[in-house]
C-alpha atoms as a PDB file:
ATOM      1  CA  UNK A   1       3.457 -17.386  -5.131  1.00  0.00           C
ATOM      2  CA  UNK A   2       5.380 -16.492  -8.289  1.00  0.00           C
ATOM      3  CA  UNK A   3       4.843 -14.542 -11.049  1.00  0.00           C
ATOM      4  CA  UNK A   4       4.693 -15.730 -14.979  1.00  0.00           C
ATOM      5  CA  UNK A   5       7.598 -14.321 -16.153  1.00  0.00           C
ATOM      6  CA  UNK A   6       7.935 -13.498 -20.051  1.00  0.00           C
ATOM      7  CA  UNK A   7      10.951 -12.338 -22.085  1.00  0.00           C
ATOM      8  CA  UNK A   8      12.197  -9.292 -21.475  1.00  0.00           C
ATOM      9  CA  UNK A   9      10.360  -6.352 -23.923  1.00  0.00           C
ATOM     10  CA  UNK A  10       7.691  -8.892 -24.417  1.00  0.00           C
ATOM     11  CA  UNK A  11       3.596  -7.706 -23.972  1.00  0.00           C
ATOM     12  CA  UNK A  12       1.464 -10.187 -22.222  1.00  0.00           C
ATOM     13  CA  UNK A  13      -2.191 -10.551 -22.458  1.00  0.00           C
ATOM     14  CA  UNK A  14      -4.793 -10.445 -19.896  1.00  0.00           C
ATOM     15  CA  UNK A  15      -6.290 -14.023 -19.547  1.00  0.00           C
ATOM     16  CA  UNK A  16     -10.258 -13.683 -20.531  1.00  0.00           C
ATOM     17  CA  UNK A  17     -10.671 -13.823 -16.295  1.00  0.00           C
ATOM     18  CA  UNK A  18      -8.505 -11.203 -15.026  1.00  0.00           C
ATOM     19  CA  UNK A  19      -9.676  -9.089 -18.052  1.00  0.00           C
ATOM     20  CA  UNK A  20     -13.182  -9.389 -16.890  1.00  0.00           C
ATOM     21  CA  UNK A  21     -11.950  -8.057 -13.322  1.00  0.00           C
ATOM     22  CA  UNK A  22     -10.250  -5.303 -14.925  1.00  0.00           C
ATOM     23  CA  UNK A  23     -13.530  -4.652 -17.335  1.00  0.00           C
ATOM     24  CA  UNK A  24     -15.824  -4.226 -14.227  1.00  0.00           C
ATOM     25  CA  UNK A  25     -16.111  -0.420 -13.288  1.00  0.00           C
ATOM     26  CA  UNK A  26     -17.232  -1.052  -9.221  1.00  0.00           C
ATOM     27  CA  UNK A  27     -13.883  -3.305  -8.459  1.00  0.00           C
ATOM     28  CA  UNK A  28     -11.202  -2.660  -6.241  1.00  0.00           C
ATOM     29  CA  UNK A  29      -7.945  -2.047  -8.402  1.00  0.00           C
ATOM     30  CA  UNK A  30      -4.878  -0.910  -6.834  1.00  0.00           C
ATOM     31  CA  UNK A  31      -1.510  -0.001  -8.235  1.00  0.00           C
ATOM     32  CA  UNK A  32       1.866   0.351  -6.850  1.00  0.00           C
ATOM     33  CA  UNK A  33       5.591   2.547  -7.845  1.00  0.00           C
ATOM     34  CA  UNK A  34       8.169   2.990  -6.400  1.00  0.00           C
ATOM     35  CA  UNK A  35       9.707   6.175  -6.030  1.00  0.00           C
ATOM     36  CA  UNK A  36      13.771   7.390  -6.688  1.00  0.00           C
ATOM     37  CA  UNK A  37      14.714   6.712  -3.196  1.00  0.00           C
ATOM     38  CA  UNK A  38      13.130   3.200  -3.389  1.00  0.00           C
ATOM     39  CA  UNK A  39      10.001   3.746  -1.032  1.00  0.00           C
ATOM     40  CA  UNK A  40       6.770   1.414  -2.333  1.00  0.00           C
ATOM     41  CA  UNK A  41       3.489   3.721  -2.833  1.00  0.00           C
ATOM     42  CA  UNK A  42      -0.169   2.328  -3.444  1.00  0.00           C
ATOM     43  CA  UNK A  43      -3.115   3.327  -4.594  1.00  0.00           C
ATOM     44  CA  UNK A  44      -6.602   2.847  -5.242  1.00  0.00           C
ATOM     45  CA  UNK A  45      -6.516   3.601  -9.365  1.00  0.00           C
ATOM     46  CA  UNK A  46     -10.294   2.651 -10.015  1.00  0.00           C
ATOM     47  CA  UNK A  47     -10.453   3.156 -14.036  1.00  0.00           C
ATOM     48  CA  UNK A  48      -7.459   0.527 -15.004  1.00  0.00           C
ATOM     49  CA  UNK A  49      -9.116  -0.698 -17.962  1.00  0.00           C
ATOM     50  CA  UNK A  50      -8.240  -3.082 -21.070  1.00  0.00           C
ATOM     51  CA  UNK A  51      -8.073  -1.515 -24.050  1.00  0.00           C
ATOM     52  CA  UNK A  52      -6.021  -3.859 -26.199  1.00  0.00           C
ATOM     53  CA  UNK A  53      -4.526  -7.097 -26.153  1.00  0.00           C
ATOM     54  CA  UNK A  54      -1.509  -6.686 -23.575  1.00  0.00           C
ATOM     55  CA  UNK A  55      -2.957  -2.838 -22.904  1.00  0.00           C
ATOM     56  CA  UNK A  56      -3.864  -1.436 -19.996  1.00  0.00           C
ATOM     57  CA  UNK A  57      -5.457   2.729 -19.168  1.00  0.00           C
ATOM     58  CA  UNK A  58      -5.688   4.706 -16.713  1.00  0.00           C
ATOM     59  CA  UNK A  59      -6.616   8.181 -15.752  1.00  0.00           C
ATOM     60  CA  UNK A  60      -4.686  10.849 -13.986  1.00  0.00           C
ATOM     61  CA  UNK A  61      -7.541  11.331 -11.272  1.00  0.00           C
ATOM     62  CA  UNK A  62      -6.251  12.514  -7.761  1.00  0.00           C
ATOM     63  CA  UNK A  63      -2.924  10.577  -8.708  1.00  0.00           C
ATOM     64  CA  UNK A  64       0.093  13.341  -6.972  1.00  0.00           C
ATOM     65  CA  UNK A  65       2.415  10.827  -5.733  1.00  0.00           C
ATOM     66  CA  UNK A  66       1.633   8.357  -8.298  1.00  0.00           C
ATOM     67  CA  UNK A  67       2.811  10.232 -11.301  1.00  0.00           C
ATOM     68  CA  UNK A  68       5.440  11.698  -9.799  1.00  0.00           C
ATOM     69  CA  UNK A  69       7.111   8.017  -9.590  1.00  0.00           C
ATOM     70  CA  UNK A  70       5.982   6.839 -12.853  1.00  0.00           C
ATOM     71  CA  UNK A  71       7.791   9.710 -14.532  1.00  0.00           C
ATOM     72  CA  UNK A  72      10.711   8.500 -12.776  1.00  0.00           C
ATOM     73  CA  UNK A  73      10.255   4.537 -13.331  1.00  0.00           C
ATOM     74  CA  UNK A  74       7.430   3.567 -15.569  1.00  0.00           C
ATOM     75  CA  UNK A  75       7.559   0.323 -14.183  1.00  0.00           C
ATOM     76  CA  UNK A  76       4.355  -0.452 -12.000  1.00  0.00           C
ATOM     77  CA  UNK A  77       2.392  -3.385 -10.327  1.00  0.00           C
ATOM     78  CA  UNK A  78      -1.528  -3.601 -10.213  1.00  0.00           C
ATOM     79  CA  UNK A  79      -3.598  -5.709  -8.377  1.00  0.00           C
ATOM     80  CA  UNK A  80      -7.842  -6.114  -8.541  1.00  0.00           C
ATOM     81  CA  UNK A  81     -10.159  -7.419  -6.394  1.00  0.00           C
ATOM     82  CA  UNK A  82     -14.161  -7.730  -6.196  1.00  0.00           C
ATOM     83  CA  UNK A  83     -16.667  -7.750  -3.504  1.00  0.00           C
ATOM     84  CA  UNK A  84     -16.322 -11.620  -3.787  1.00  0.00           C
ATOM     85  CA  UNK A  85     -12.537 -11.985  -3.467  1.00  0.00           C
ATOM     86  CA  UNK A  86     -11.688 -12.439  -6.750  1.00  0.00           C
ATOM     87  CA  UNK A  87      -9.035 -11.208  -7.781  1.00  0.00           C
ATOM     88  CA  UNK A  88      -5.790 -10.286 -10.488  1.00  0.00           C
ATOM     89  CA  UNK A  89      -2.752  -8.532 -11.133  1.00  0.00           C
ATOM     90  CA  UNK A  90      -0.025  -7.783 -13.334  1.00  0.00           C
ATOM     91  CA  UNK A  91       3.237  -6.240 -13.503  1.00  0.00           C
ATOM     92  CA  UNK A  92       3.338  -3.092 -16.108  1.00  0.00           C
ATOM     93  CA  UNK A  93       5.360  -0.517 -17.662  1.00  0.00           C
ATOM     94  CA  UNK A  94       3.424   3.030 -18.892  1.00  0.00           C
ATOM     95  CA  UNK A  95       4.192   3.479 -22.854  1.00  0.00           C
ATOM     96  CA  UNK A  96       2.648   7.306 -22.824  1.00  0.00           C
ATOM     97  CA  UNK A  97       0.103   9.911 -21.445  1.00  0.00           C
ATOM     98  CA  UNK A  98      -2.564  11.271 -23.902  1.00  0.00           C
ATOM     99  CA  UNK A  99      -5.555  13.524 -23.554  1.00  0.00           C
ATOM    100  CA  UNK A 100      -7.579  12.808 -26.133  1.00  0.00           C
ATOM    101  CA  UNK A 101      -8.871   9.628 -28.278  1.00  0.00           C
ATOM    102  CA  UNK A 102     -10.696   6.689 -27.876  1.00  0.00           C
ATOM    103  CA  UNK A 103      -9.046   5.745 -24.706  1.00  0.00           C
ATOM    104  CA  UNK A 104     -10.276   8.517 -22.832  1.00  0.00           C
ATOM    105  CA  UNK A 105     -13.399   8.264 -24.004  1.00  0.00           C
ATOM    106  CA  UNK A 106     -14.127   5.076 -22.957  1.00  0.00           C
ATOM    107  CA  UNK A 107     -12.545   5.632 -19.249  1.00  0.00           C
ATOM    108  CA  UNK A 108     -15.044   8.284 -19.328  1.00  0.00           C
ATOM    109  CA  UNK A 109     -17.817   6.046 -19.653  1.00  0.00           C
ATOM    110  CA  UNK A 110     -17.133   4.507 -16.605  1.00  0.00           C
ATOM    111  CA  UNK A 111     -20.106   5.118 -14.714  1.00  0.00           C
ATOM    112  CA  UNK A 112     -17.651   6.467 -11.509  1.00  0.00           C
ATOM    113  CA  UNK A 113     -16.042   9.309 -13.868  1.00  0.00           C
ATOM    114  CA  UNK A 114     -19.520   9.691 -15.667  1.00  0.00           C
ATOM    115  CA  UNK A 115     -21.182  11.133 -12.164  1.00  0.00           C
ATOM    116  CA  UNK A 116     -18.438  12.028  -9.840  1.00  0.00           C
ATOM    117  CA  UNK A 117     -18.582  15.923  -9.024  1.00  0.00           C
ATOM    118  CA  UNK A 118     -15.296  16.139  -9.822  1.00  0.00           C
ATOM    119  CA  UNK A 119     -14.916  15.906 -13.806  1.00  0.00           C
ATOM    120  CA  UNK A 120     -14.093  12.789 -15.377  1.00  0.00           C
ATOM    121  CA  UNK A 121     -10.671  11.998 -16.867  1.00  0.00           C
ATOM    122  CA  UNK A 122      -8.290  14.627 -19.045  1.00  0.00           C
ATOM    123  CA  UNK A 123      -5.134  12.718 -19.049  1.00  0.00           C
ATOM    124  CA  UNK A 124      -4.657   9.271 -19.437  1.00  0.00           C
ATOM    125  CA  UNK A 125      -2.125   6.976 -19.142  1.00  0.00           C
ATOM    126  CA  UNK A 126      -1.345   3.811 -21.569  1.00  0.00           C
ATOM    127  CA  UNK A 127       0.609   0.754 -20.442  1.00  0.00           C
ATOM    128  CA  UNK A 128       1.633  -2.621 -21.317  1.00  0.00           C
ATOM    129  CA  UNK A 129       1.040  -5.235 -19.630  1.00  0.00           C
ATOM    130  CA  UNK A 130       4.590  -7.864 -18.753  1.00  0.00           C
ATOM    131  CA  UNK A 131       4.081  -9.857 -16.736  1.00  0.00           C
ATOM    132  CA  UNK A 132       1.234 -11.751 -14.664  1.00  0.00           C
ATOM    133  CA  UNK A 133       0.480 -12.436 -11.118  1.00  0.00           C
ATOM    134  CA  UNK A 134      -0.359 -15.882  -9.887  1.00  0.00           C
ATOM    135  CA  UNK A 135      -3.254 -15.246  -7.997  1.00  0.00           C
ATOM    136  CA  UNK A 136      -5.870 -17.781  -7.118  1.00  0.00           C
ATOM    137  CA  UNK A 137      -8.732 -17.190  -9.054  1.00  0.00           C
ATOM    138  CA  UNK A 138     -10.922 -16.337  -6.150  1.00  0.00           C
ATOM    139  CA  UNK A 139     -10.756 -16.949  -2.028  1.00  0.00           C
ATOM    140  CA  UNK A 140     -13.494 -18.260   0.101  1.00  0.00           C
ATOM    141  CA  UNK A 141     -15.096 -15.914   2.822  1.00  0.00           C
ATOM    142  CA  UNK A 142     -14.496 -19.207   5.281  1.00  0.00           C
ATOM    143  CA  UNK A 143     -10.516 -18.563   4.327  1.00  0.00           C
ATOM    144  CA  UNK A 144     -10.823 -15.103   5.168  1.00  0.00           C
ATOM    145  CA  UNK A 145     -12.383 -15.214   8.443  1.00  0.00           C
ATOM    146  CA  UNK A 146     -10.602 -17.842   9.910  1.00  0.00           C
ATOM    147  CA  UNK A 147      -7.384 -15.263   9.000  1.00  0.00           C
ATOM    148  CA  UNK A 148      -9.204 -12.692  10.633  1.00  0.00           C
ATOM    149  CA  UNK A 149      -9.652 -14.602  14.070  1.00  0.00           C
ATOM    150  CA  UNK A 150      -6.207 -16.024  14.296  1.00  0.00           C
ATOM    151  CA  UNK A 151      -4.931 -12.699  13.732  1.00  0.00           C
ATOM    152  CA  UNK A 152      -6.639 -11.098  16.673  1.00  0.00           C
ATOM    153  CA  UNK A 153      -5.932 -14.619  18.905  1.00  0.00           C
ATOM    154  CA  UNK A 154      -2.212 -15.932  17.948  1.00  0.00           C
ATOM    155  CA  UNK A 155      -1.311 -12.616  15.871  1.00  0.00           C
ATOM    156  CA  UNK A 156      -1.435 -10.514  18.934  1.00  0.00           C
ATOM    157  CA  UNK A 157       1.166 -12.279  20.672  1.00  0.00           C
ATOM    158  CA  UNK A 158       4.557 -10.295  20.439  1.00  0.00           C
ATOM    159  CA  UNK A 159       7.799 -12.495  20.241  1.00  0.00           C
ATOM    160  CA  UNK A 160      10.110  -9.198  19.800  1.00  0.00           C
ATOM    161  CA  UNK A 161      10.386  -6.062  21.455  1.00  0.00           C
ATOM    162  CA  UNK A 162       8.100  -3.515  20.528  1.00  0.00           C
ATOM    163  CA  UNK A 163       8.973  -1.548  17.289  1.00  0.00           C
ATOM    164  CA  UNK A 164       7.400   1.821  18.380  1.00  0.00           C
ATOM    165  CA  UNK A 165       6.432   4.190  15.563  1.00  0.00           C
ATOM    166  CA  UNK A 166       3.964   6.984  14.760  1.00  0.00           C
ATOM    167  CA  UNK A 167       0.691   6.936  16.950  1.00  0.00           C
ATOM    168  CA  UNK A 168      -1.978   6.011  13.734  1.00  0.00           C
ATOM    169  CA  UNK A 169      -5.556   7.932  14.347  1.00  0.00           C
ATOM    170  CA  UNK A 170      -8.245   5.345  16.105  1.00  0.00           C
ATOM    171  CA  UNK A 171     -10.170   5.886  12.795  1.00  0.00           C
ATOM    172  CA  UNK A 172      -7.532   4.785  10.363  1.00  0.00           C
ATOM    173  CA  UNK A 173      -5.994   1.708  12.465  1.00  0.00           C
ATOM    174  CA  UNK A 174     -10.406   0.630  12.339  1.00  0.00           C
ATOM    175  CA  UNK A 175     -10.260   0.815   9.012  1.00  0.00           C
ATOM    176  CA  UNK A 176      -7.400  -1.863   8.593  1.00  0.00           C
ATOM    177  CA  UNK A 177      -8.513  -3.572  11.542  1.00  0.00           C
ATOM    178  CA  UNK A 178     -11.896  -4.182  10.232  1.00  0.00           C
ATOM    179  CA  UNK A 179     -12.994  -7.616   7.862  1.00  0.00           C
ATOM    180  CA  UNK A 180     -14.985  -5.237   6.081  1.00  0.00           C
ATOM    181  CA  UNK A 181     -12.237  -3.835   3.523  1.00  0.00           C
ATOM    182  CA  UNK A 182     -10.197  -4.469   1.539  1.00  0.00           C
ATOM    183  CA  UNK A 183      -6.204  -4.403   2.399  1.00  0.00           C
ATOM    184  CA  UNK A 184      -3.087  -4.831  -0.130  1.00  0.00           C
ATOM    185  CA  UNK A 185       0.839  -4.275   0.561  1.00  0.00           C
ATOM    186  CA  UNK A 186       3.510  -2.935  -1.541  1.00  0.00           C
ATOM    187  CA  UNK A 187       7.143  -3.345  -1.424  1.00  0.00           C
ATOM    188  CA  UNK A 188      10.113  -3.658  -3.994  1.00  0.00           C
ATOM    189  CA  UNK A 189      10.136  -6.840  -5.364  1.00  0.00           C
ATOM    190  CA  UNK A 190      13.200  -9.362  -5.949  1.00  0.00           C
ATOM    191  CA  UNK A 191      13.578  -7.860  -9.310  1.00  0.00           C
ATOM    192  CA  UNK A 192      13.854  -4.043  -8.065  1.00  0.00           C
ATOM    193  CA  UNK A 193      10.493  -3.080  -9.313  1.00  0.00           C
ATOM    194  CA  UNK A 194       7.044  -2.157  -7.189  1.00  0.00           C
ATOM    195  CA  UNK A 195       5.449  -5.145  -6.080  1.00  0.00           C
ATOM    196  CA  UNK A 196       1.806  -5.714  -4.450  1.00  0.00           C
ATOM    197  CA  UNK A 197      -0.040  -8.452  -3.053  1.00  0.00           C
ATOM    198  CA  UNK A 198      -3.354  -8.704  -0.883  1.00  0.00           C
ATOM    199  CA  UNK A 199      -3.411  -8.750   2.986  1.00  0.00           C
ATOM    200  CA  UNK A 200      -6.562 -10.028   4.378  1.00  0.00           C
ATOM    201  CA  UNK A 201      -4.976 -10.579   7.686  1.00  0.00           C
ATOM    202  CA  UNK A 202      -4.249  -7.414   9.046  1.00  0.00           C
ATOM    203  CA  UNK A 203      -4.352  -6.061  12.668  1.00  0.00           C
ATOM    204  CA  UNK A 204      -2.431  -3.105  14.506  1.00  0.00           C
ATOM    205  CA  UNK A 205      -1.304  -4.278  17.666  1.00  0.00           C
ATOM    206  CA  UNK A 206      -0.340  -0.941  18.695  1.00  0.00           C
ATOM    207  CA  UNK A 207      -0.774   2.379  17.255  1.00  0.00           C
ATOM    208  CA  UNK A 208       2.476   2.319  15.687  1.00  0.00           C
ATOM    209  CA  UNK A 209       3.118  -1.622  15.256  1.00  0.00           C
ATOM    210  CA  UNK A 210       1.171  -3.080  11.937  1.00  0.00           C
ATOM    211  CA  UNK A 211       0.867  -6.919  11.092  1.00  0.00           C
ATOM    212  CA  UNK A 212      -0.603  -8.678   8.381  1.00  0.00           C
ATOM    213  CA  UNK A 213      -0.461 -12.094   7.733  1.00  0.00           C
ATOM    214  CA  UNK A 214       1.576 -14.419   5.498  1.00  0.00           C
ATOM    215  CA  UNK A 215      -1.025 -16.531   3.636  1.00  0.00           C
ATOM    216  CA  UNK A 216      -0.576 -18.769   0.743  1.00  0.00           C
ATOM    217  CA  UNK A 217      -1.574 -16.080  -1.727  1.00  0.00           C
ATOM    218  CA  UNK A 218       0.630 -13.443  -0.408  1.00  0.00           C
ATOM    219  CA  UNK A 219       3.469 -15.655   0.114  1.00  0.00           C
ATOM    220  CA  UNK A 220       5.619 -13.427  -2.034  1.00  0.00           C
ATOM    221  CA  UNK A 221       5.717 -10.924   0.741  1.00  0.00           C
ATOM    222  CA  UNK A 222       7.904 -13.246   2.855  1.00  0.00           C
ATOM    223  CA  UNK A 223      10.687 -12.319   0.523  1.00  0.00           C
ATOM    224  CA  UNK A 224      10.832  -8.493   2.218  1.00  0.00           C
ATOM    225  CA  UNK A 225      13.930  -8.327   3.590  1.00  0.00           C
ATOM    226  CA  UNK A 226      13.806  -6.491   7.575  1.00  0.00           C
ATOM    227  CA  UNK A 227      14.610  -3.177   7.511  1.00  0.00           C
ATOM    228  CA  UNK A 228      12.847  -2.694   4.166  1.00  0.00           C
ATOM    229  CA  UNK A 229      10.088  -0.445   3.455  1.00  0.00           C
ATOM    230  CA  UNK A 230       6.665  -1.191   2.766  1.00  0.00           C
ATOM    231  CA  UNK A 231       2.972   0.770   2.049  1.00  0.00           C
ATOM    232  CA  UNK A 232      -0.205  -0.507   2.859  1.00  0.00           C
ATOM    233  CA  UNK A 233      -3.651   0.974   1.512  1.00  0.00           C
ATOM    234  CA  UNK A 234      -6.882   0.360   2.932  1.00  0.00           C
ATOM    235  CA  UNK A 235     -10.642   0.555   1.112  1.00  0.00           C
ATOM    236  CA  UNK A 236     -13.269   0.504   3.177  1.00  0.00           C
ATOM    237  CA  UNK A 237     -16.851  -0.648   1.736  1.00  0.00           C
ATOM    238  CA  UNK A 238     -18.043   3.079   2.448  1.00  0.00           C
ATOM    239  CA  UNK A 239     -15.328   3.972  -0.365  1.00  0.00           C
ATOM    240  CA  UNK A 240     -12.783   5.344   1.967  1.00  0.00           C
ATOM    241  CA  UNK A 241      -9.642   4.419   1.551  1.00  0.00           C
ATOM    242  CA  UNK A 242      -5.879   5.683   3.291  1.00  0.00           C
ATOM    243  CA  UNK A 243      -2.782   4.333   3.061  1.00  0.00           C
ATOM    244  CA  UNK A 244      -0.158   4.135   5.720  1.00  0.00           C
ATOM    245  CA  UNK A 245       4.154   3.813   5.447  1.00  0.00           C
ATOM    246  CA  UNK A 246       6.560   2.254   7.229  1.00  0.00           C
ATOM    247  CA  UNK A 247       9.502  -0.025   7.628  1.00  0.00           C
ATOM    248  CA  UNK A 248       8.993  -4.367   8.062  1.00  0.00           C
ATOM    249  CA  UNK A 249      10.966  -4.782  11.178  1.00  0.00           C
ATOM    250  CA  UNK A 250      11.128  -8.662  11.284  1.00  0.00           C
ATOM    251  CA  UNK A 251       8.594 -11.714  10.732  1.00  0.00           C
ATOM    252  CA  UNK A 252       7.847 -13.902  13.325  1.00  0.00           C
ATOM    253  CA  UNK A 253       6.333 -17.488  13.522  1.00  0.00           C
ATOM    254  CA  UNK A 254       4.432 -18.882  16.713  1.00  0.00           C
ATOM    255  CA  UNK A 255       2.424 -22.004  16.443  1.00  0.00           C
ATOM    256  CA  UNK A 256       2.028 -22.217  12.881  1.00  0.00           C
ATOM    257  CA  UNK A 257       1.290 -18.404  12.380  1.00  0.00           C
ATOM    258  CA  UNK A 258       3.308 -16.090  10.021  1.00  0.00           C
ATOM    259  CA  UNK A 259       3.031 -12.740  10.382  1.00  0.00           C
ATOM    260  CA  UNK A 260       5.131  -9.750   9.441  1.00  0.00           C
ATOM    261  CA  UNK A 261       5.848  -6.642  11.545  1.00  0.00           C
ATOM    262  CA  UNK A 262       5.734  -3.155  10.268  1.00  0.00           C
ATOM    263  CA  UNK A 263       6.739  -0.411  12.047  1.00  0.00           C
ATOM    264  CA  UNK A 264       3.969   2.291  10.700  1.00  0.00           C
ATOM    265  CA  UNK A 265       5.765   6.092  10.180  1.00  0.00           C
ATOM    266  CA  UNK A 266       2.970   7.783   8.343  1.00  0.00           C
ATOM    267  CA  UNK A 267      -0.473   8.027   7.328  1.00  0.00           C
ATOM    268  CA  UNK A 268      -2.173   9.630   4.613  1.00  0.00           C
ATOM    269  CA  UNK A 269      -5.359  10.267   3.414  1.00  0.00           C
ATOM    270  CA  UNK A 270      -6.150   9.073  -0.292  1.00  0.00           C
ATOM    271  CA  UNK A 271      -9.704  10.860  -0.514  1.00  0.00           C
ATOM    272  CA  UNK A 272     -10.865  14.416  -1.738  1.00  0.00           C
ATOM    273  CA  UNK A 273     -10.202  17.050  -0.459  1.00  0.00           C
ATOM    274  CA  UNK A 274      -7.065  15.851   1.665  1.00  0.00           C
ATOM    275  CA  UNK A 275      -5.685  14.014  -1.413  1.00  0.00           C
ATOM    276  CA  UNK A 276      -2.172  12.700  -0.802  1.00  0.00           C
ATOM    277  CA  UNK A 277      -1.922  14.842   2.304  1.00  0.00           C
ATOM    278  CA  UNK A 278      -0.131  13.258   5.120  1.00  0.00           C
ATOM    279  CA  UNK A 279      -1.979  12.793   8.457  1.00  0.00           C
ATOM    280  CA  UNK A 280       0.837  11.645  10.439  1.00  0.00           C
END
């Protein structure tokens, strides 16, 4: 999987479908930075919304580590999917923050920020959009669940020595283990910048040893050098979502399967009111 690459200081524009994944307010749409010491972070940012041709928003809405990293590198990746596996992404760059204008106003609208008892958006964020993600337009369900059960057949069988690493809570490791959410991985790409692509394949074999399977639409991961480090968030359908950190210790192959191994260091919660705050 590659992405369509455009001239350097070039805008690109959503294609009518990923723009209509984008559009929709109930979609899964997670974005990934990288911070100064080179450590991939991802989130569930729900209000990424076009707003122009090759323009992307966003509000500043329980975003800690986030923001912290784009003030550092603006550079970003994002990556959308629906309840039917379709999906999008793109690779961005944020232009500037503002807190008032037609932008927020129509983030606002969003029927999430309209009746959350939280507020709804005060600062938002404005990016361009450079480059795009070849994703396939959609996967099948029968694509997904045949990933699922080779995972927790073939993908159980360990070819190294165990990696070790932090002992992830029952309740989080269900959440990734489960065919009922939604999974995505970030890393630093082969052109130094955050990178993200979907996981549907994922299964902790231990409570410190993550895989997730190498599938034709996540083939970019296979690039992630050992010894790199990764992030992986989770969304569950009950709207709870964590992410979890570590370090991809090796890939292995064993009768046709792919998987890579991560070596899971932390956990943290990504909901209200443990925001950001690290579980293990």
């Amino acid at each position: 999987m590659e992405l369509v690459k455009e001239a350097v200081g070039t805008t690109v524009e959503l294609p009518p479908g990923a723009a209509a994944i984008y559009e929709q307010g109930e979609v899964a749409k997670f974005l990934a930075t990288v911070s100064p010491e080179r450590v991939p972070n991802v989130v569930l940012i729900v209000s990424q919304t076009p707003v122009d041709p090759g323009k992307v928003a966003f509000g500043e809405f329980m975003m800690i580590k986030t923001k912290a990293n784009l003030a550092s590198n603006p550079r970003f990746a994002s990556i959308a999917l629906t309840e039917k596996l379709e999906m999008a992404g793109f690779k961005g760059e944020l232009e500037y923050w503002t807190e008032s204008g037609p932008y927020v106003d129509r983030i606002n609208e969003i029927d999430f920020f309209r009746y959350n008892a939280y507020g709804g958006i005060h600062n938002l964020a404005v990016a361009s959009v450079r480059e795009l993600m070849d994703l396939p337009g959609k996967l099948s369900f029968l694509k997904v669940g045949v990933e699922f059960a080779a995972m927790r057949t073939l993908g159980r069988i360990g070819r190294g020595g165990p990696v070790g690493g932090a002992a992830v809570p029952p309740t989080i490791r269900s959440k990734f283990d489960s065919i009922m959410s939604i999974k995505v991985l970030a890393f630093v790409g082969g052109d130094g910048e955050a990178d993200v692509v979907p996981v549907f394949g994922v299964l902790f074999r231990t409570p410190g040893e993550l895989r997730f399977k190498l599938s034709s639409y996540n083939r970019r991961a296979a690039d992630i050098k050992p010894g790199s480090p990764v992030a992986l968030n989770v969304l569950t359908m009950e709207l709870m979502t964590y992410q979890v950190k570590g370090t991809l210790e090796r890939f292995e192959k064993h009768m046709g399967l792919e998987v890579g191994v991560v070596r899971v260091e932390e956990a943290y919660s990504c909901m209200p009111p443990l925001v950001a705050e690290r579980i293990v």
